[in-house]
C-alpha atoms as a PDB file:
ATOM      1  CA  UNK A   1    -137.641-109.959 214.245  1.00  0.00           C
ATOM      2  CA  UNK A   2    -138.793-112.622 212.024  1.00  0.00           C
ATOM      3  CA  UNK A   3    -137.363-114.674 208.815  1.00  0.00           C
ATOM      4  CA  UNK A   4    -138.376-114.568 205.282  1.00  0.00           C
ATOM      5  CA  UNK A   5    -138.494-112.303 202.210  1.00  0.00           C
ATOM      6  CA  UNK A   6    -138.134-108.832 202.334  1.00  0.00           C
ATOM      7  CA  UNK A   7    -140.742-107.022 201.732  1.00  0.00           C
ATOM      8  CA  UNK A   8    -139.147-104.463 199.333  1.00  0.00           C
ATOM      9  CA  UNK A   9    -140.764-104.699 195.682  1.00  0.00           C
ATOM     10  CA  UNK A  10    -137.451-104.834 194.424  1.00  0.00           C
ATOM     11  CA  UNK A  11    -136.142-107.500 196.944  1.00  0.00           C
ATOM     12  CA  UNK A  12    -134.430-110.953 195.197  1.00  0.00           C
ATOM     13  CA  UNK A  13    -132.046-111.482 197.648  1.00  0.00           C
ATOM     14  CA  UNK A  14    -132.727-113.841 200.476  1.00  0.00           C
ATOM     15  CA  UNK A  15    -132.728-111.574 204.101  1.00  0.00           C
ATOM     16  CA  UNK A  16    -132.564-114.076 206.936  1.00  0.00           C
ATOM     17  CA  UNK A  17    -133.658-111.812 209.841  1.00  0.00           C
ATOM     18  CA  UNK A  18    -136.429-109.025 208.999  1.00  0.00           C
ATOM     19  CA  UNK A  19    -136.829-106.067 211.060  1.00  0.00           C
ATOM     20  CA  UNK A  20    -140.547-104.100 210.125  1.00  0.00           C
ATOM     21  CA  UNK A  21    -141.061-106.992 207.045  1.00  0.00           C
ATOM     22  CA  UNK A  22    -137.471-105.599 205.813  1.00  0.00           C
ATOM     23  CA  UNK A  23    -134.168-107.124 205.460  1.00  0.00           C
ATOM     24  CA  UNK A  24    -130.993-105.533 207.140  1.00  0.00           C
ATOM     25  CA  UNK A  25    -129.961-103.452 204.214  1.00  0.00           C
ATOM     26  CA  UNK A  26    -133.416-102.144 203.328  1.00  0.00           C
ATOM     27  CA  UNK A  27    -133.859-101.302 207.286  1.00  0.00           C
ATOM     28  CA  UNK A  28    -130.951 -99.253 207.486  1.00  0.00           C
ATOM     29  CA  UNK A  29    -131.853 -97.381 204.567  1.00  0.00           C
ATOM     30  CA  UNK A  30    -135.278 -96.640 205.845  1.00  0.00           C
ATOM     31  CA  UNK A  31    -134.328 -95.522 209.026  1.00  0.00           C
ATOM     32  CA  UNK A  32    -131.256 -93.457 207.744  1.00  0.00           C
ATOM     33  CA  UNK A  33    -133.074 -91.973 204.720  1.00  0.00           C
ATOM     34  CA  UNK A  34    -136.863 -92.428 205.069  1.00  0.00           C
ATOM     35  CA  UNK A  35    -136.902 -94.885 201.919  1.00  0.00           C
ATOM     36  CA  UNK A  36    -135.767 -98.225 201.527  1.00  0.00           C
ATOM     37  CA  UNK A  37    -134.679 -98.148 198.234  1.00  0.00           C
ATOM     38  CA  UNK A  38    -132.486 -95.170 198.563  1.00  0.00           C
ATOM     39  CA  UNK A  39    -129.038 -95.592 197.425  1.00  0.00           C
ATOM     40  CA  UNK A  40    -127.127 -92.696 197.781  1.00  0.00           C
ATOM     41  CA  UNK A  41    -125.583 -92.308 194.159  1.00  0.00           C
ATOM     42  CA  UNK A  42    -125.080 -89.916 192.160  1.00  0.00           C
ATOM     43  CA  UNK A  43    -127.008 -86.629 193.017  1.00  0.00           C
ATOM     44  CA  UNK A  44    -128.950 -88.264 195.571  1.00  0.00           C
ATOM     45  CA  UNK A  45    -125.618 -88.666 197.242  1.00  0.00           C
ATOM     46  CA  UNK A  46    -125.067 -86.470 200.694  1.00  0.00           C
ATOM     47  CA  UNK A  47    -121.864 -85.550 199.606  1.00  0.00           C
ATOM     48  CA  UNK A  48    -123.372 -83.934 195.745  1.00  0.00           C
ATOM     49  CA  UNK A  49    -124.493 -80.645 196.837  1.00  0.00           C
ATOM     50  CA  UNK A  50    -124.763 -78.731 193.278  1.00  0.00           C
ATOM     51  CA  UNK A  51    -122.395 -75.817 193.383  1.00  0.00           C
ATOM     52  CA  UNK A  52    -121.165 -77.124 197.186  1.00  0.00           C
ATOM     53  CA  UNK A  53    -120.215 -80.706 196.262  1.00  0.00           C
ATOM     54  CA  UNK A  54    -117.357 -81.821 198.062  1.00  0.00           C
ATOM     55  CA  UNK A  55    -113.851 -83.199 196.552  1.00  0.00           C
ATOM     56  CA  UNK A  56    -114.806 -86.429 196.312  1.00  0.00           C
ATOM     57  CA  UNK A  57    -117.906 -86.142 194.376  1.00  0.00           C
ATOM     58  CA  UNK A  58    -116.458 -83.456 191.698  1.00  0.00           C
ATOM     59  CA  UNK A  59    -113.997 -86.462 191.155  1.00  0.00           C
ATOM     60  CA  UNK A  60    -116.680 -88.869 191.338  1.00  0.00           C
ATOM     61  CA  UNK A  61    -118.450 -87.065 188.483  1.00  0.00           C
ATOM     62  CA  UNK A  62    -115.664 -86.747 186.087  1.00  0.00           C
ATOM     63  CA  UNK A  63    -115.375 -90.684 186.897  1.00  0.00           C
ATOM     64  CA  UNK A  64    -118.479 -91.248 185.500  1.00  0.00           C
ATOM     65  CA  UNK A  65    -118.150 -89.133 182.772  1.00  0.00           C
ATOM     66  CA  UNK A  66    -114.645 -90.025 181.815  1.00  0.00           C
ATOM     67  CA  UNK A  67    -113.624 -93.465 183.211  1.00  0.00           C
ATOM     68  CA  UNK A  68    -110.785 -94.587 185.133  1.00  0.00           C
ATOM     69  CA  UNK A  69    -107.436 -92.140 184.163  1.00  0.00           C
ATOM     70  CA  UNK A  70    -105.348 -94.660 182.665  1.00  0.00           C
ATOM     71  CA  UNK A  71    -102.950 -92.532 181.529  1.00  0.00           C
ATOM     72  CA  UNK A  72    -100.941 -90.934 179.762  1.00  0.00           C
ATOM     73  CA  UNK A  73     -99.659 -88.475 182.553  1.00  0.00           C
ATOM     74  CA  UNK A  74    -100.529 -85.115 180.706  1.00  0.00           C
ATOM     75  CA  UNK A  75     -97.225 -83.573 182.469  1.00  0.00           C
ATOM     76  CA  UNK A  76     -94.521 -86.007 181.916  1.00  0.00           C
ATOM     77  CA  UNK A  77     -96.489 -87.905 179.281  1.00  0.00           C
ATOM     78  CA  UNK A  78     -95.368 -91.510 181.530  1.00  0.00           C
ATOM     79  CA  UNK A  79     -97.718 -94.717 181.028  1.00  0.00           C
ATOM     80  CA  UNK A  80     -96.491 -96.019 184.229  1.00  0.00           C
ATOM     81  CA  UNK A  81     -99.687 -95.333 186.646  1.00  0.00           C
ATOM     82  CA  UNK A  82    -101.451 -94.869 188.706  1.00  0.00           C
ATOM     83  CA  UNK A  83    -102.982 -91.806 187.340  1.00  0.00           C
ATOM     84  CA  UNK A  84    -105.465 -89.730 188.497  1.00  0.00           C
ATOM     85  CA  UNK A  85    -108.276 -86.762 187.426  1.00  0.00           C
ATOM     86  CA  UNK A  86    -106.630 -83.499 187.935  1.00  0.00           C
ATOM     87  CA  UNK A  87    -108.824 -80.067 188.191  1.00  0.00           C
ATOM     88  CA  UNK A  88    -106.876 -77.589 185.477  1.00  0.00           C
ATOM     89  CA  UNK A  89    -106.087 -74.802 187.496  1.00  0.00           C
ATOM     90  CA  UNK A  90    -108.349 -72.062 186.920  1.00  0.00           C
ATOM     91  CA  UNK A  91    -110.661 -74.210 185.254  1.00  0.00           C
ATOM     92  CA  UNK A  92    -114.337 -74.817 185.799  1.00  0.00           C
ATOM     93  CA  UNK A  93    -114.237 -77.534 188.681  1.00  0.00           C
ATOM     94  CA  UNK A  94    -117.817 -78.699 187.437  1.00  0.00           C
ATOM     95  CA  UNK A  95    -117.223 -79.313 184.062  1.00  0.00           C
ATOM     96  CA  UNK A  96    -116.129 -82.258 183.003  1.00  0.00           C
ATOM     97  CA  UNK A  97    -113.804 -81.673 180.297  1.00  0.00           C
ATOM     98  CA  UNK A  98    -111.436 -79.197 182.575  1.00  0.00           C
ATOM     99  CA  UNK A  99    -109.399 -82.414 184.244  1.00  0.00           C
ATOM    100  CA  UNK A 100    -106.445 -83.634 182.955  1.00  0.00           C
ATOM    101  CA  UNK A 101    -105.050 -86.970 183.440  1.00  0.00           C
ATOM    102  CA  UNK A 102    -101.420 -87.032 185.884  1.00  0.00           C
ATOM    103  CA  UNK A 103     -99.960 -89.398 187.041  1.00  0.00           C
ATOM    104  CA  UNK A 104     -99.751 -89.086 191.401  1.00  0.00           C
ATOM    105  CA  UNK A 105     -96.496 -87.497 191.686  1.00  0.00           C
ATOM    106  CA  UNK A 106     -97.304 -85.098 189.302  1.00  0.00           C
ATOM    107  CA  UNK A 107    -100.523 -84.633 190.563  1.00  0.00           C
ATOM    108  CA  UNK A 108     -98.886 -83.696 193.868  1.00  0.00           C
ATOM    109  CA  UNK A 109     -96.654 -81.382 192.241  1.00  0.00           C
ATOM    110  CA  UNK A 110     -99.161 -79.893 190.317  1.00  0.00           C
ATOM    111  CA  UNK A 111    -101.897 -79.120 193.505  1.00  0.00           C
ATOM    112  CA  UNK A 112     -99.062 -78.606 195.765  1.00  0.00           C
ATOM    113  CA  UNK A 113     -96.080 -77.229 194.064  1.00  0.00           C
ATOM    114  CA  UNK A 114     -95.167 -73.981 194.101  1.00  0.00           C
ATOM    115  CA  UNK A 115     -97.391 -70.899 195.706  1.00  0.00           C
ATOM    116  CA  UNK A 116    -100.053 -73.243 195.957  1.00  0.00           C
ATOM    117  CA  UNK A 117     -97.909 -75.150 198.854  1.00  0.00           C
ATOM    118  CA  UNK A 118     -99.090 -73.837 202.641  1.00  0.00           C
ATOM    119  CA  UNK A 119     -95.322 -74.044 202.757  1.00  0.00           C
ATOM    120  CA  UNK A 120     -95.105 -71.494 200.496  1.00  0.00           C
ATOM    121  CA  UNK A 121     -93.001 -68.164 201.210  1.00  0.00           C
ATOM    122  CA  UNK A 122     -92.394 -66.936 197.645  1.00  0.00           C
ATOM    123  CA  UNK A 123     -94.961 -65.724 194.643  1.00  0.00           C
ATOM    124  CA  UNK A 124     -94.224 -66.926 191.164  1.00  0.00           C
ATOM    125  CA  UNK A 125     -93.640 -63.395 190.842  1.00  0.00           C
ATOM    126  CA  UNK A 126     -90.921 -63.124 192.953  1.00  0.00           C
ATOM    127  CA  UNK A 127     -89.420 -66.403 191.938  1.00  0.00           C
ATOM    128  CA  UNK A 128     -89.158 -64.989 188.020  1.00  0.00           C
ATOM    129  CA  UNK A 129     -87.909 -61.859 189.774  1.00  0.00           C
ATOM    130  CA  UNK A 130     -85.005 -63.841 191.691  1.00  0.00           C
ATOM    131  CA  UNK A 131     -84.199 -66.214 188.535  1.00  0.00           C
ATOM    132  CA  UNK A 132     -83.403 -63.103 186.493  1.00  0.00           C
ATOM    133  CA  UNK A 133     -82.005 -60.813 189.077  1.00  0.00           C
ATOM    134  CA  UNK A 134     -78.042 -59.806 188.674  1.00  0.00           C
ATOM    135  CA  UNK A 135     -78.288 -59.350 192.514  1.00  0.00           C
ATOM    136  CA  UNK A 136     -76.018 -61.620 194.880  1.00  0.00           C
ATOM    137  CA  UNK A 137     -76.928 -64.494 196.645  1.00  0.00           C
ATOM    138  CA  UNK A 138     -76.860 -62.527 200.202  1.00  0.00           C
ATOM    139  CA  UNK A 139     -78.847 -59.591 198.592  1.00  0.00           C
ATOM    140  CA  UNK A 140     -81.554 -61.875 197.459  1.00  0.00           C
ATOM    141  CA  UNK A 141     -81.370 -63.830 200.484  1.00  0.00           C
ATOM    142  CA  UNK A 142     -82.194 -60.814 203.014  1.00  0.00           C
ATOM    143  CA  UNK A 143     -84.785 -59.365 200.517  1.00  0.00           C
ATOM    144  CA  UNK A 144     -86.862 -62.258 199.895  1.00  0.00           C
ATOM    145  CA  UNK A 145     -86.444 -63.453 203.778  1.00  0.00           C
ATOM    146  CA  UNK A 146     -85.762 -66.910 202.728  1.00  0.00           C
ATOM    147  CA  UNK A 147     -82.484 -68.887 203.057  1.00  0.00           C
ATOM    148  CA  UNK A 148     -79.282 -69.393 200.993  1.00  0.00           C
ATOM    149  CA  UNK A 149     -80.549 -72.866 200.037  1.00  0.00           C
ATOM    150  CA  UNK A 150     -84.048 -71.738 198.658  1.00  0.00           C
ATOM    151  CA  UNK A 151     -82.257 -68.932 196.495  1.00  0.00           C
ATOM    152  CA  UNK A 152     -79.742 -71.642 195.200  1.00  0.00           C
ATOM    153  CA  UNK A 153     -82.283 -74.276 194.358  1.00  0.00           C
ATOM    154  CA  UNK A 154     -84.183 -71.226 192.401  1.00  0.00           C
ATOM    155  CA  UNK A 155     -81.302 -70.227 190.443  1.00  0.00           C
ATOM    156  CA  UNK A 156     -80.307 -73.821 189.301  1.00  0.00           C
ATOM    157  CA  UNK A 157     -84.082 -74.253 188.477  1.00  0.00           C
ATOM    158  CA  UNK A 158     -84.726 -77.061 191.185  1.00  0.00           C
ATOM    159  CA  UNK A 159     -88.770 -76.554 192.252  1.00  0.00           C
ATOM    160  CA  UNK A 160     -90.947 -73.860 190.627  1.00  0.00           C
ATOM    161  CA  UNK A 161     -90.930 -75.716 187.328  1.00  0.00           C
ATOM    162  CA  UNK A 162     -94.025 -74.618 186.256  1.00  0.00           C
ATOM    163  CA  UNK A 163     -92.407 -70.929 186.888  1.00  0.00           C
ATOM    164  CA  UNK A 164     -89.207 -71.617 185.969  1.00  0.00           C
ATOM    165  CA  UNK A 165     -90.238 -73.233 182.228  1.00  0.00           C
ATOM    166  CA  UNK A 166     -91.953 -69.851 181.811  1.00  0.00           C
ATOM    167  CA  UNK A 167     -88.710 -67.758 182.262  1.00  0.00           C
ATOM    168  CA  UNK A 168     -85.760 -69.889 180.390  1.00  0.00           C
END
């Protein structure tokens, strides 16, 4: 190792140690990435894979696209933040325009609520079906396999909202 200027064309900074004429940063990129002015941004990213790209680089895109969600929450329509890009459900998750902006706990709600929870033992289906039903508590209960609670929060419209706005 020696001291000096990098040797990368586009080099202003001042290195210290060199390793191949390089400074640290360049190095590492060269030896990770066979180029030393490889940045890993945007599409050249590991992590943008077209049609594959991962969570954080769908977001990442709509980031650049969009800005920083600052809010209002689309849901509850709050300017209190921190808000965040949500994917409309059914909505083309490489497109831009198909976020909305939430605020996080309605974020949450909105990715996690309902049937889209892994907690999930109920359809919407079946929660429309239990909110209208004339059946008893018990009946609905022992049909539905779920317990007393869960049939009671249904009926007095506590969780499901999304469901439950859709059937008052």
């Amino acid at each position: 190792m020696s001291t000096g200027q990098c040797s990368v064309q586009d080099s202003s900074h001042s290195p210290g140690r060199l390793k191949k004429g390089m400074c640290e940063r360049h190095y590492t990129r060269w030896h990770k990435y066979g180029d030393p002015l490889h940045t890993g941004r945007g599409e050249e990213h590991h992590g943008w894979q077209g049609d594959n790209a991962k969570y954080i680089a769908r977001h990442q895109r709509v980031w650049r696209a969009r800005g920083k969600a600052l809010g209002p929450c689309h849901h509850c329509g709050d300017w209190d933040g921190p808000f965040e890009w949500a994917l409309v459900h059914d909505g083309d998750q490489f497109d831009v325009g198909d976020y909305m902006e939430l605020c996080s706990p309605c974020h949450h709600n909105y990715d996690h609520g309902g049937e889209r929870s892994h907690y999930a033992k109920l359809t919407a289906e079946q929660v429309r079906e239990i909110r209208t039903s004339s059946d008893s508590r018990k009946e609905l209960q022992a049909r539905f396999n779920v317990s007393k609670a869960t049939i009671g929060r249904i009926i007095r419209g506590e969780g499901w909202e999304g469901v439950l706005h859709a059937v008052s």
